[in-house]
N, C-alpha and C. Protein backbone atom coordinates (compact mmCIF):
# COMPACT_ATOMS: atom_id res chain seq x y z
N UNK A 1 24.43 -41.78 -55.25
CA UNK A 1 23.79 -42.66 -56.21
C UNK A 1 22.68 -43.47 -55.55
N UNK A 2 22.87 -43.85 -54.57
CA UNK A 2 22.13 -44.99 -53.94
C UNK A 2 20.71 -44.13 -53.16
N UNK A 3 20.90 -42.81 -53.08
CA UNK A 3 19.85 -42.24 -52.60
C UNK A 3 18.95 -41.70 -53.69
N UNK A 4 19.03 -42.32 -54.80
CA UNK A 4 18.01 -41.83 -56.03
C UNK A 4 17.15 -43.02 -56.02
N UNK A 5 17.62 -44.20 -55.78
CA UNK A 5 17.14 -45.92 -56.50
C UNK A 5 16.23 -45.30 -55.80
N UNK A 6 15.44 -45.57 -54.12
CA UNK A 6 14.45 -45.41 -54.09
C UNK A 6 12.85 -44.19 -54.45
N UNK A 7 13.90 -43.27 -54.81
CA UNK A 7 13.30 -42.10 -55.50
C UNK A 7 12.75 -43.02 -57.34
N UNK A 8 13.45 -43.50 -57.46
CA UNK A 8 13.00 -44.05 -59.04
C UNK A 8 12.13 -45.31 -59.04
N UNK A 9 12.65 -45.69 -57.89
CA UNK A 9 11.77 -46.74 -58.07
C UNK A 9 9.77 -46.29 -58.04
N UNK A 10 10.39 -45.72 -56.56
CA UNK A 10 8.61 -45.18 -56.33
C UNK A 10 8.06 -44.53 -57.36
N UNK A 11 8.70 -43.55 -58.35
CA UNK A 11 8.17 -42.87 -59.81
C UNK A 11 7.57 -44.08 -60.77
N UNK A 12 8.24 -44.66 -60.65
CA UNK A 12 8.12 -45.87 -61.88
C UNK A 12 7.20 -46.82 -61.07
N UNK A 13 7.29 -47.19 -60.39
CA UNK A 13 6.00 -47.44 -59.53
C UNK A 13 4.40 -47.07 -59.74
N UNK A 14 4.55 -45.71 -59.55
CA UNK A 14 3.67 -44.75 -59.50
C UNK A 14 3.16 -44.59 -61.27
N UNK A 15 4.04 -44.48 -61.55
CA UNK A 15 3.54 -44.41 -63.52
C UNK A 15 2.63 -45.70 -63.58
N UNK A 16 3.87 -46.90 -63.43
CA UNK A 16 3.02 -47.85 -63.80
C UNK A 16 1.20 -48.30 -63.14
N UNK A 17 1.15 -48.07 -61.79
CA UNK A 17 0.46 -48.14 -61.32
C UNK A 17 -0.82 -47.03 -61.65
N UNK A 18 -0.53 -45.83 -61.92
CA UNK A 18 -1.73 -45.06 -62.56
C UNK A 18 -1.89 -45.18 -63.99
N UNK A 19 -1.00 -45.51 -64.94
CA UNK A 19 -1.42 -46.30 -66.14
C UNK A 19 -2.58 -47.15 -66.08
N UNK A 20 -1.96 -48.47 -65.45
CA UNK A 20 -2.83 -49.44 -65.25
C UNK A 20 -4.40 -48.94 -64.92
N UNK A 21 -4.62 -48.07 -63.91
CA UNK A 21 -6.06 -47.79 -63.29
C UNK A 21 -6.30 -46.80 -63.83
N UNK A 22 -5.52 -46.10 -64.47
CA UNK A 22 -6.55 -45.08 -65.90
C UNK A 22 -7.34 -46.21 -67.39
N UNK A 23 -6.34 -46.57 -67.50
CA UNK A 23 -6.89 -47.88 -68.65
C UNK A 23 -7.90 -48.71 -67.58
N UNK A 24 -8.17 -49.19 -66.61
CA UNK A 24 -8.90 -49.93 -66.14
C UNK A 24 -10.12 -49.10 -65.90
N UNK A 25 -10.30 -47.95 -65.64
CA UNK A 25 -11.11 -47.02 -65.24
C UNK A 25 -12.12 -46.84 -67.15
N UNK A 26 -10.86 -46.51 -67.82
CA UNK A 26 -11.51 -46.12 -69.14
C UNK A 26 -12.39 -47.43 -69.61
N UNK A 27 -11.80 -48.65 -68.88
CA UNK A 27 -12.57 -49.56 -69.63
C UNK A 27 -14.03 -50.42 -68.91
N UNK A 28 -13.99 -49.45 -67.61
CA UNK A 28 -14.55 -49.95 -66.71
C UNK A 28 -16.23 -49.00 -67.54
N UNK A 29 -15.96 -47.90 -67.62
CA UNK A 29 -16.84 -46.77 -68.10
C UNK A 29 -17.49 -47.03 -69.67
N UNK A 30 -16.02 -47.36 -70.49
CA UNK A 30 -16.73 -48.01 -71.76
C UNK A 30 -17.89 -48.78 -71.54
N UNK A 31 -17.53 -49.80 -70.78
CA UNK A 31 -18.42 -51.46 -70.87
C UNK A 31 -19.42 -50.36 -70.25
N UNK A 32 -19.68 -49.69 -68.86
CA UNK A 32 -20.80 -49.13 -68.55
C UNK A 32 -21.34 -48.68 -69.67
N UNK A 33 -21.25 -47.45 -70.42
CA UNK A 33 -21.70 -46.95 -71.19
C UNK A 33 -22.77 -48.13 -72.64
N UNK A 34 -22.10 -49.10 -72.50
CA UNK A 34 -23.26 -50.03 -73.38
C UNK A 34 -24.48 -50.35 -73.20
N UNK A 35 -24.66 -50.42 -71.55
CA UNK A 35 -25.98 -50.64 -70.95
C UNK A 35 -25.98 -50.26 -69.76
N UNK A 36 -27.29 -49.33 -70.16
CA UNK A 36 -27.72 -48.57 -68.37
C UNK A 36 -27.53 -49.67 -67.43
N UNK A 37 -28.32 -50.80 -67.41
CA UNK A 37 -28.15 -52.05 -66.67
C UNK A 37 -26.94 -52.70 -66.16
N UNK A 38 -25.44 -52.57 -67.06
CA UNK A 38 -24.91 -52.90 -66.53
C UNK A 38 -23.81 -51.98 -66.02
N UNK A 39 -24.21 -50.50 -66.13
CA UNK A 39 -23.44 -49.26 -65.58
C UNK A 39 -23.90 -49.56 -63.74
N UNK A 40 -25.11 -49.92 -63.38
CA UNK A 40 -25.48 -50.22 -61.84
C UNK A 40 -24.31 -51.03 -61.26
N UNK A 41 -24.34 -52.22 -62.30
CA UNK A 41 -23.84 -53.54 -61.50
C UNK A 41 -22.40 -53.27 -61.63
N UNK A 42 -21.69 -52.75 -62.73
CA UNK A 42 -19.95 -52.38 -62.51
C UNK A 42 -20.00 -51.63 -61.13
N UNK A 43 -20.95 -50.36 -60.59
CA UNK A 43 -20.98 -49.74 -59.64
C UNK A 43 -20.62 -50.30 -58.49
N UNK A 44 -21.66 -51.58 -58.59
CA UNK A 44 -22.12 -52.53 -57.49
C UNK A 44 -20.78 -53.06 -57.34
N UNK A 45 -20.26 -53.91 -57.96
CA UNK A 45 -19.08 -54.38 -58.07
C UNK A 45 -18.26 -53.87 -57.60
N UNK A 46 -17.95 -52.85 -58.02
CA UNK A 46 -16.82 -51.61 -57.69
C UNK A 46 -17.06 -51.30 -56.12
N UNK A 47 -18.37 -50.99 -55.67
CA UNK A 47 -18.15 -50.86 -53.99
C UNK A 47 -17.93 -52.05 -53.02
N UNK A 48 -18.48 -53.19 -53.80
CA UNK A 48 -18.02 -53.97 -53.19
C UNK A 48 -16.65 -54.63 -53.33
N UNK A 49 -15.71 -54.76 -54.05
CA UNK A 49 -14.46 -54.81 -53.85
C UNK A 49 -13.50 -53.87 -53.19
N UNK A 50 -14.52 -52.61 -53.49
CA UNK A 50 -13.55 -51.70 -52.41
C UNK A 50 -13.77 -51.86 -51.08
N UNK A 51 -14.74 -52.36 -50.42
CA UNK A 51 -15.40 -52.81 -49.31
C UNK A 51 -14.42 -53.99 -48.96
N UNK A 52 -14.28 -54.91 -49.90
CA UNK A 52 -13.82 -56.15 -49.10
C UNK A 52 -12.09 -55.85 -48.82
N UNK A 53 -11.77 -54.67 -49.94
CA UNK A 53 -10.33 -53.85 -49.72
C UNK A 53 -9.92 -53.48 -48.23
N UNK A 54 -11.17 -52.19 -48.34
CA UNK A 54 -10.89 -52.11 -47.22
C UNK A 54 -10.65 -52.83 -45.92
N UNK A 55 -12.16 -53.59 -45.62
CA UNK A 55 -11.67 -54.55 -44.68
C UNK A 55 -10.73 -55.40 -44.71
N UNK A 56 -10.12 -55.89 -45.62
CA UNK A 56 -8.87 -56.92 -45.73
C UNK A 56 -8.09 -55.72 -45.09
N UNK A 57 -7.84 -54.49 -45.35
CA UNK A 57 -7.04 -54.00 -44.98
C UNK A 57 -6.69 -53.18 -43.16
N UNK A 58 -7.98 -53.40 -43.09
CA UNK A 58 -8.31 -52.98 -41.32
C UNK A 58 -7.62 -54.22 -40.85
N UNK A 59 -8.07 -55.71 -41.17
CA UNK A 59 -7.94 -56.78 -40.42
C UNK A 59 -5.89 -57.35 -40.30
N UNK A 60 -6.11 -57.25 -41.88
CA UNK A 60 -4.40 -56.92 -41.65
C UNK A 60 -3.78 -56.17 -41.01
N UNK A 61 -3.86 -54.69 -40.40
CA UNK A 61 -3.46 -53.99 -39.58
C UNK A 61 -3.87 -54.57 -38.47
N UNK A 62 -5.05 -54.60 -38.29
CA UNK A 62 -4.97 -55.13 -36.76
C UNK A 62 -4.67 -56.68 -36.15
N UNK A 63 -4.15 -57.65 -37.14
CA UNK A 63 -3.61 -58.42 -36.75
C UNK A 63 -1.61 -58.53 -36.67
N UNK A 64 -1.64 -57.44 -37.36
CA UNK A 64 -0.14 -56.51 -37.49
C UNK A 64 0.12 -56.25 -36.24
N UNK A 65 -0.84 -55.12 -35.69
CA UNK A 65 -0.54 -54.50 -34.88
C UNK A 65 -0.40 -55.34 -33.19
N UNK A 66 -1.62 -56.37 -33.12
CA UNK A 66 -1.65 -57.26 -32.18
C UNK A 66 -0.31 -58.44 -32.16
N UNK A 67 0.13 -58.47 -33.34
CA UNK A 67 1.38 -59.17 -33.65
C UNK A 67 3.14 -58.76 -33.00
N UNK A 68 2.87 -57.59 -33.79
CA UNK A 68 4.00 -56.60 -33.05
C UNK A 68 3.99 -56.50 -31.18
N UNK A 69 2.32 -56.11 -30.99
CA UNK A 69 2.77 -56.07 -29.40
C UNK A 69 2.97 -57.42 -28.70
N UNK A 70 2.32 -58.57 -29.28
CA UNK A 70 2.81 -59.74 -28.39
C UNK A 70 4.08 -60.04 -28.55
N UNK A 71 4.73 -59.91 -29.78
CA UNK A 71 6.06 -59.67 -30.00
C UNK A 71 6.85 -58.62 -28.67
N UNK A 72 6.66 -57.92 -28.55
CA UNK A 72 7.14 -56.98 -27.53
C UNK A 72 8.18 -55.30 -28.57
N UNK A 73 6.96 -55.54 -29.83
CA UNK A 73 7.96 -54.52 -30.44
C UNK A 73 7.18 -53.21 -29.49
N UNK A 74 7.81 -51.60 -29.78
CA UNK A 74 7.19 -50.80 -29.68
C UNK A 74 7.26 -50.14 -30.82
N UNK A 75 6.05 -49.47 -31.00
CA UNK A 75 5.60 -48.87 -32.77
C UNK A 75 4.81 -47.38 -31.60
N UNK A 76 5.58 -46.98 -30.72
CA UNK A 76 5.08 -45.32 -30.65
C UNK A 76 6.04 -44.38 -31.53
N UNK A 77 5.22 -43.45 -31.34
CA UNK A 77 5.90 -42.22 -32.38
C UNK A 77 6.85 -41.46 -31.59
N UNK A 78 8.38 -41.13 -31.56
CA UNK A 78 8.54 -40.31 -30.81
C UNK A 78 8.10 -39.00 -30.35
């Protein structure tokens, strides 16, 4: 029993989470579609949040990772 929860969870997870960014996507494209002008700037928008994503997400790892080793964990792969 207990080896399904995390199998269901991650599904239901996963639904909910591509729901959400299909509807966000459809509505991202609507609003484009009203004006050439502002089909650029959703663009614009859009790389730049994925930009600041990403880097939030480099800097978090590497303050993870610098964390763990002053800690004295080890994170090699066997």
């Amino acid at each position: 029993m207990m080896d399904w929860v995390p199998i269901a969870f991650v599904a239901f997870k996963l639904l909910v989470f591509g729901t959400g960014m299909f509807f966000a996507i459809k509505w991202h494209y609507e609003q484009g579609k009203k004006g050439k002008e502002k089909q650029s700037a959703v663009l614009r928008a859009g790389g730049k949040v994925a930009a600041v994503f990403v880097l939030s997400l480099l800097g978090l790892s590497l303050f993870t990772l610098g964390l763990s080793r002053m800690l004295g964990l080890d994170l090699t792969f066997p």
